[in-house]
PDB file of N, CA and C in Angstrom:
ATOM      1  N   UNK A   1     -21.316  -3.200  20.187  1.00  0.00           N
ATOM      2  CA  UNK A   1     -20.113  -2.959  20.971  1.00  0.00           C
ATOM      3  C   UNK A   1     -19.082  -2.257  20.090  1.00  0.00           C
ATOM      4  N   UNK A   2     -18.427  -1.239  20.961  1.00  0.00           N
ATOM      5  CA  UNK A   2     -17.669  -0.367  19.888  1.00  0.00           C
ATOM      6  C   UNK A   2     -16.233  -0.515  20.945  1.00  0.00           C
ATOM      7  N   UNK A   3     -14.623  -0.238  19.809  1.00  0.00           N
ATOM      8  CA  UNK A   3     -13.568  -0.616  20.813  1.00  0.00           C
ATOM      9  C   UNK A   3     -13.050   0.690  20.132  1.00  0.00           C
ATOM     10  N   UNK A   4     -12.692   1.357  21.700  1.00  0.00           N
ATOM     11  CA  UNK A   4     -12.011   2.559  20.999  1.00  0.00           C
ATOM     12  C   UNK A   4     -11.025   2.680  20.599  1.00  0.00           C
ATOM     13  N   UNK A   5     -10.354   3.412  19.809  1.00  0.00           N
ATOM     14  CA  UNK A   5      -9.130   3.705  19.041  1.00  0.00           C
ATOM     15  C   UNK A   5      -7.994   3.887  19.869  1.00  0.00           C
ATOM     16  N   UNK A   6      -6.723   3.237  19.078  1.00  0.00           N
ATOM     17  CA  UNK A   6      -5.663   3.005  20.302  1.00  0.00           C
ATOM     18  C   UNK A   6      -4.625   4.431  20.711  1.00  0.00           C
ATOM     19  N   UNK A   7      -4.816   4.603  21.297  1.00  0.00           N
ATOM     20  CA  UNK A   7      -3.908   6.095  21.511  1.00  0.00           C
ATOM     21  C   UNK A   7      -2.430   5.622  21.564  1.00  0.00           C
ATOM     22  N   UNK A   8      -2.036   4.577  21.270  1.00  0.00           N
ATOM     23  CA  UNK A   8      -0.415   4.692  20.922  1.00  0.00           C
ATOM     24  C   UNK A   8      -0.279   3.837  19.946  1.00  0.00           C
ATOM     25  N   UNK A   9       1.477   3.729  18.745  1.00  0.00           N
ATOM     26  CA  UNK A   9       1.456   2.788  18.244  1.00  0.00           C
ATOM     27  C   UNK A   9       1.517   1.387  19.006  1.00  0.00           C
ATOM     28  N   UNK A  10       2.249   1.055  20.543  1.00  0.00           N
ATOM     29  CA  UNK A  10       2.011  -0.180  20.846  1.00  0.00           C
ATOM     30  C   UNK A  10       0.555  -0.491  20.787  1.00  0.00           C
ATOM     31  N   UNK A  11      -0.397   0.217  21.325  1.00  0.00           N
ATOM     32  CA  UNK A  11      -1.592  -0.484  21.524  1.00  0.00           C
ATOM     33  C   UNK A  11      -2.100  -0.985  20.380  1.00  0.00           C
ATOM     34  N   UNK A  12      -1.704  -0.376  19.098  1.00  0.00           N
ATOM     35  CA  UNK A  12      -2.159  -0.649  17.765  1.00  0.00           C
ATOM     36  C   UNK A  12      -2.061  -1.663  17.235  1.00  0.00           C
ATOM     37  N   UNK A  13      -0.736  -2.185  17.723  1.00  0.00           N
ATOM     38  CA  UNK A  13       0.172  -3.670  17.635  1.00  0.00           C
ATOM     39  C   UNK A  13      -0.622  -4.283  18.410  1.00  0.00           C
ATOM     40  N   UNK A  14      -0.449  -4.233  19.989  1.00  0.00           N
ATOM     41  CA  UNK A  14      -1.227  -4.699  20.737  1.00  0.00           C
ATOM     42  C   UNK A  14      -2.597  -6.005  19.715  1.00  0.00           C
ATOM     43  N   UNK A  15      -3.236  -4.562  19.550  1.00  0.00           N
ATOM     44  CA  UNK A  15      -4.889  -4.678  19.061  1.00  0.00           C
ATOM     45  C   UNK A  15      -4.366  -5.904  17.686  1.00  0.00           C
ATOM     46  N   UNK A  16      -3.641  -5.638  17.036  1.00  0.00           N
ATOM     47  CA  UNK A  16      -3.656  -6.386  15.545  1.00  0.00           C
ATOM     48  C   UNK A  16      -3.517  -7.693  16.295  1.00  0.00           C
ATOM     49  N   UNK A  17      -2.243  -7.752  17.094  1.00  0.00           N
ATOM     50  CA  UNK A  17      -1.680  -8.606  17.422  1.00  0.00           C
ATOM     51  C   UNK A  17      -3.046  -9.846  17.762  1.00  0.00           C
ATOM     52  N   UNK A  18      -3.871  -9.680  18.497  1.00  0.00           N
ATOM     53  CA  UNK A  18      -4.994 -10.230  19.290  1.00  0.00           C
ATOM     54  C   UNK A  18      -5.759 -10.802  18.142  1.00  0.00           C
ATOM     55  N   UNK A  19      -5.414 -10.109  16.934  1.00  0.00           N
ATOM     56  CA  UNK A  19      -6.314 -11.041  15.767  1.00  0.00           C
ATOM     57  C   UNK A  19      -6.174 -12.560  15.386  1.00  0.00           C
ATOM     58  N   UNK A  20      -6.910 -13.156  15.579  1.00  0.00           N
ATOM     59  CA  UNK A  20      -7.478 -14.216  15.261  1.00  0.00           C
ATOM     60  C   UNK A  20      -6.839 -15.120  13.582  1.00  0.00           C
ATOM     61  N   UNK A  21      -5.700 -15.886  13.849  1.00  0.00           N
ATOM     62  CA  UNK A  21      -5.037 -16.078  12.386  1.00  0.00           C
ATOM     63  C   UNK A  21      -6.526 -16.495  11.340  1.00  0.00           C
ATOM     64  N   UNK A  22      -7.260 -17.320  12.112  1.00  0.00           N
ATOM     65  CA  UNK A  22      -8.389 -17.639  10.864  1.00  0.00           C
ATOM     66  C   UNK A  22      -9.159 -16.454  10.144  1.00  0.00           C
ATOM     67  N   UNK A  23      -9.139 -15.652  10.631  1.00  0.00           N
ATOM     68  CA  UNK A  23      -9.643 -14.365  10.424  1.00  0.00           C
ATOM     69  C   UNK A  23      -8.535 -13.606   9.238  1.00  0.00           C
ATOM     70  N   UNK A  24      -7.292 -14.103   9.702  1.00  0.00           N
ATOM     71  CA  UNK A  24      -6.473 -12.909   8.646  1.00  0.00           C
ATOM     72  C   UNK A  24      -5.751 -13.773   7.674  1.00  0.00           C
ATOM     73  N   UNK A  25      -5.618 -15.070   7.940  1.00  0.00           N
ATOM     74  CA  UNK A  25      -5.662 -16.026   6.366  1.00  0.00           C
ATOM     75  C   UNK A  25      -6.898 -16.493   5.796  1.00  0.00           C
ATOM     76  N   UNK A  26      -7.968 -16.452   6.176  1.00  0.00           N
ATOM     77  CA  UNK A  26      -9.358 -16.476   4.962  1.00  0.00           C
ATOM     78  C   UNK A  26      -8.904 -17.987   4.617  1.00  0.00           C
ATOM     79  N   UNK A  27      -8.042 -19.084   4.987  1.00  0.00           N
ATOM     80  CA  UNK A  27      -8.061 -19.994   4.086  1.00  0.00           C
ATOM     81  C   UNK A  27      -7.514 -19.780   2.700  1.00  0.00           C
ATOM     82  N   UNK A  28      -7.211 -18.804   2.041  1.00  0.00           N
ATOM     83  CA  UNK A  28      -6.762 -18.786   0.764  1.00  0.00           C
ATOM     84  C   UNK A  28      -5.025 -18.790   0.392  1.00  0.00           C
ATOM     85  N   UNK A  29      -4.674 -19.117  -0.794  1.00  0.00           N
ATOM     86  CA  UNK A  29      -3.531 -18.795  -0.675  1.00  0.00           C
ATOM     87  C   UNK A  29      -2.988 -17.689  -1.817  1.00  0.00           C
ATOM     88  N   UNK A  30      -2.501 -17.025  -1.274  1.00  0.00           N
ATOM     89  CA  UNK A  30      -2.190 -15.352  -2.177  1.00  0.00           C
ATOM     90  C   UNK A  30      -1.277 -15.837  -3.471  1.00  0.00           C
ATOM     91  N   UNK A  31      -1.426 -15.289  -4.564  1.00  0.00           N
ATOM     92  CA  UNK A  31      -0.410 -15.227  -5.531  1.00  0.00           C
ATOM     93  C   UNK A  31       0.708 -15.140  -5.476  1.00  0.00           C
ATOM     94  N   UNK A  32       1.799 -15.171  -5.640  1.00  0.00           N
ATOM     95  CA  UNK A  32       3.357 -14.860  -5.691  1.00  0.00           C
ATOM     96  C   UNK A  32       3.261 -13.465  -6.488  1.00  0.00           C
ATOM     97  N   UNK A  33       4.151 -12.731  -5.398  1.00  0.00           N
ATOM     98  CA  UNK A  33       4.072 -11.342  -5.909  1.00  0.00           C
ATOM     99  C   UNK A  33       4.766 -10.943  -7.340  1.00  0.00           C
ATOM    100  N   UNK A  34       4.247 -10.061  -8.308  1.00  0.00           N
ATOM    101  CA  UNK A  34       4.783 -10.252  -9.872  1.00  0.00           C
ATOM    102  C   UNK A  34       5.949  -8.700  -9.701  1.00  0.00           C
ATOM    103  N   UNK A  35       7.007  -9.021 -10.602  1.00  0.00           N
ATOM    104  CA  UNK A  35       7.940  -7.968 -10.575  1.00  0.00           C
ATOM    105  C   UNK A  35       7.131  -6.502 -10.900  1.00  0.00           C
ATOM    106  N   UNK A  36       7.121  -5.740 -10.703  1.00  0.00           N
ATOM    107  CA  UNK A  36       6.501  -4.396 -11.607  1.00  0.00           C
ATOM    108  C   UNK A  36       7.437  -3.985 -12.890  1.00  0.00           C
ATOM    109  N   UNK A  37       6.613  -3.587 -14.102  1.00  0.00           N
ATOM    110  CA  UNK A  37       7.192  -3.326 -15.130  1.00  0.00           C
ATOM    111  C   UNK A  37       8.163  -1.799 -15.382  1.00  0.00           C
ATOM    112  N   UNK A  38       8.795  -2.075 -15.743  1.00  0.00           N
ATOM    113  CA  UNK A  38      10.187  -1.069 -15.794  1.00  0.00           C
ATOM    114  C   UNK A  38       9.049   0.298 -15.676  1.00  0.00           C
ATOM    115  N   UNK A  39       9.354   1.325 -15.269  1.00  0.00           N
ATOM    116  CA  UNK A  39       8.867   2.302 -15.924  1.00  0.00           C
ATOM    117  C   UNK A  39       9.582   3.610 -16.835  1.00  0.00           C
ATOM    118  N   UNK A  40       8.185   3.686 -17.707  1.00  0.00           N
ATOM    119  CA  UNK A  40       8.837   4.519 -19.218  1.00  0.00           C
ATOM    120  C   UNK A  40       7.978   5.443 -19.284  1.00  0.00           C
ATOM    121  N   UNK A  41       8.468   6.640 -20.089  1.00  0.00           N
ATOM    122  CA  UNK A  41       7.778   7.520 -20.297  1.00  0.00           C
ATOM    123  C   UNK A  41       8.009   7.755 -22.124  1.00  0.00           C
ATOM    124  N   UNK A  42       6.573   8.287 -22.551  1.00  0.00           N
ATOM    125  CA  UNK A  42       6.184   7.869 -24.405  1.00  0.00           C
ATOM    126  C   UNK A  42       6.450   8.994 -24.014  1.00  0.00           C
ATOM    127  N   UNK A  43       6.957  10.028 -25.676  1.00  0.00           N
ATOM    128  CA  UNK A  43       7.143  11.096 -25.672  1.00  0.00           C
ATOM    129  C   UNK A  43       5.686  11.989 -25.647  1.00  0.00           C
ATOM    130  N   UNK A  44       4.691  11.141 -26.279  1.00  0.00           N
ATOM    131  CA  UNK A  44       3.505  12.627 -25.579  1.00  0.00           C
ATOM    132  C   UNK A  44       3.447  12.703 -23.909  1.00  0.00           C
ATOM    133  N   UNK A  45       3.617  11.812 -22.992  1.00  0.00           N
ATOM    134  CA  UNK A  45       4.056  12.417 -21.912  1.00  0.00           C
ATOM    135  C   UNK A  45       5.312  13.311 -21.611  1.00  0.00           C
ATOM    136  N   UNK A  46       6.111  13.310 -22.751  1.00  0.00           N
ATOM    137  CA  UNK A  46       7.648  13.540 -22.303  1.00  0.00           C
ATOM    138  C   UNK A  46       7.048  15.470 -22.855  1.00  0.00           C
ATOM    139  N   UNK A  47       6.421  15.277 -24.212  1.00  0.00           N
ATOM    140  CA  UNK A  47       5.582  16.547 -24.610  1.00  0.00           C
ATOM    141  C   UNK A  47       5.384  17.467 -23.984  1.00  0.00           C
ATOM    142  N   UNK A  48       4.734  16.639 -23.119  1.00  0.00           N
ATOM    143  CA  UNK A  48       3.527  17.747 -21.845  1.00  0.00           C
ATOM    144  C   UNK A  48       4.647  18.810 -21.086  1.00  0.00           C
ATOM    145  N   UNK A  49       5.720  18.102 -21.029  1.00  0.00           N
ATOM    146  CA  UNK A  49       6.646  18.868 -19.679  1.00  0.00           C
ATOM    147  C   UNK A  49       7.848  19.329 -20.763  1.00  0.00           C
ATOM    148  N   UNK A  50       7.618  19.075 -21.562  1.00  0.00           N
ATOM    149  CA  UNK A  50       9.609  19.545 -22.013  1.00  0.00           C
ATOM    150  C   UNK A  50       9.333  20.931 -22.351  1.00  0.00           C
ATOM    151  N   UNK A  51       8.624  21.884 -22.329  1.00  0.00           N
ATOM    152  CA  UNK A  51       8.435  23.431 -22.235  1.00  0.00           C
ATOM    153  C   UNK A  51       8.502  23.984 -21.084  1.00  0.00           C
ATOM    154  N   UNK A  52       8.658  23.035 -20.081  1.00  0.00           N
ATOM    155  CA  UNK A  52       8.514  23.787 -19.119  1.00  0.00           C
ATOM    156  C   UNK A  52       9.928  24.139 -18.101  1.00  0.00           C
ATOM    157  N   UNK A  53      10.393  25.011 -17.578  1.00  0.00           N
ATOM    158  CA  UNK A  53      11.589  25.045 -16.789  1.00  0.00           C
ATOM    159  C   UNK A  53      11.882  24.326 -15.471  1.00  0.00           C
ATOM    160  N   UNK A  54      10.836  24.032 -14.732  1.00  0.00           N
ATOM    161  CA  UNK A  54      10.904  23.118 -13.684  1.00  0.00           C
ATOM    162  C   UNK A  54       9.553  22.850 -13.595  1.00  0.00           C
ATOM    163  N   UNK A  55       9.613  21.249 -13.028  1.00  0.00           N
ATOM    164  CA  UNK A  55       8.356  20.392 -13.655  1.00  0.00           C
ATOM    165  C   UNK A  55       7.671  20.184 -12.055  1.00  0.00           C
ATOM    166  N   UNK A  56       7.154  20.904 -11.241  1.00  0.00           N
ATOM    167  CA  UNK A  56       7.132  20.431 -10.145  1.00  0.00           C
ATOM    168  C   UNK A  56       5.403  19.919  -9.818  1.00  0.00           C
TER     169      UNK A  56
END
């Protein structure tokens, strides 16, 4: 059995919506989400681009 694809975003909702919670908690319990680390750039990346006039 095949369900065809929803031709709008409600139906999409619709469709999720109809899911089955045992199905979309697995029983498990997820990690606590971790901050992401600052981001940096080392100068051999900084290297690559500082010759150049616009870095696009």
């Amino acid at each position: 059995m095949t369900t065809p694809e929803p031709e709008s975003y409600a139906e999409l909702i619709a469709d999720c919506a109809d899911i089955p919670a045992a199905i979309t908690t697995s029983g498990r319990d997820l990690p606590d989400p971790r901050e992401p680390a600052p981001w940096e750039v080392d100068e051999a990346t900084f290297a690559q681009v500082s010759s150049l006039e616009e870095y696009v």
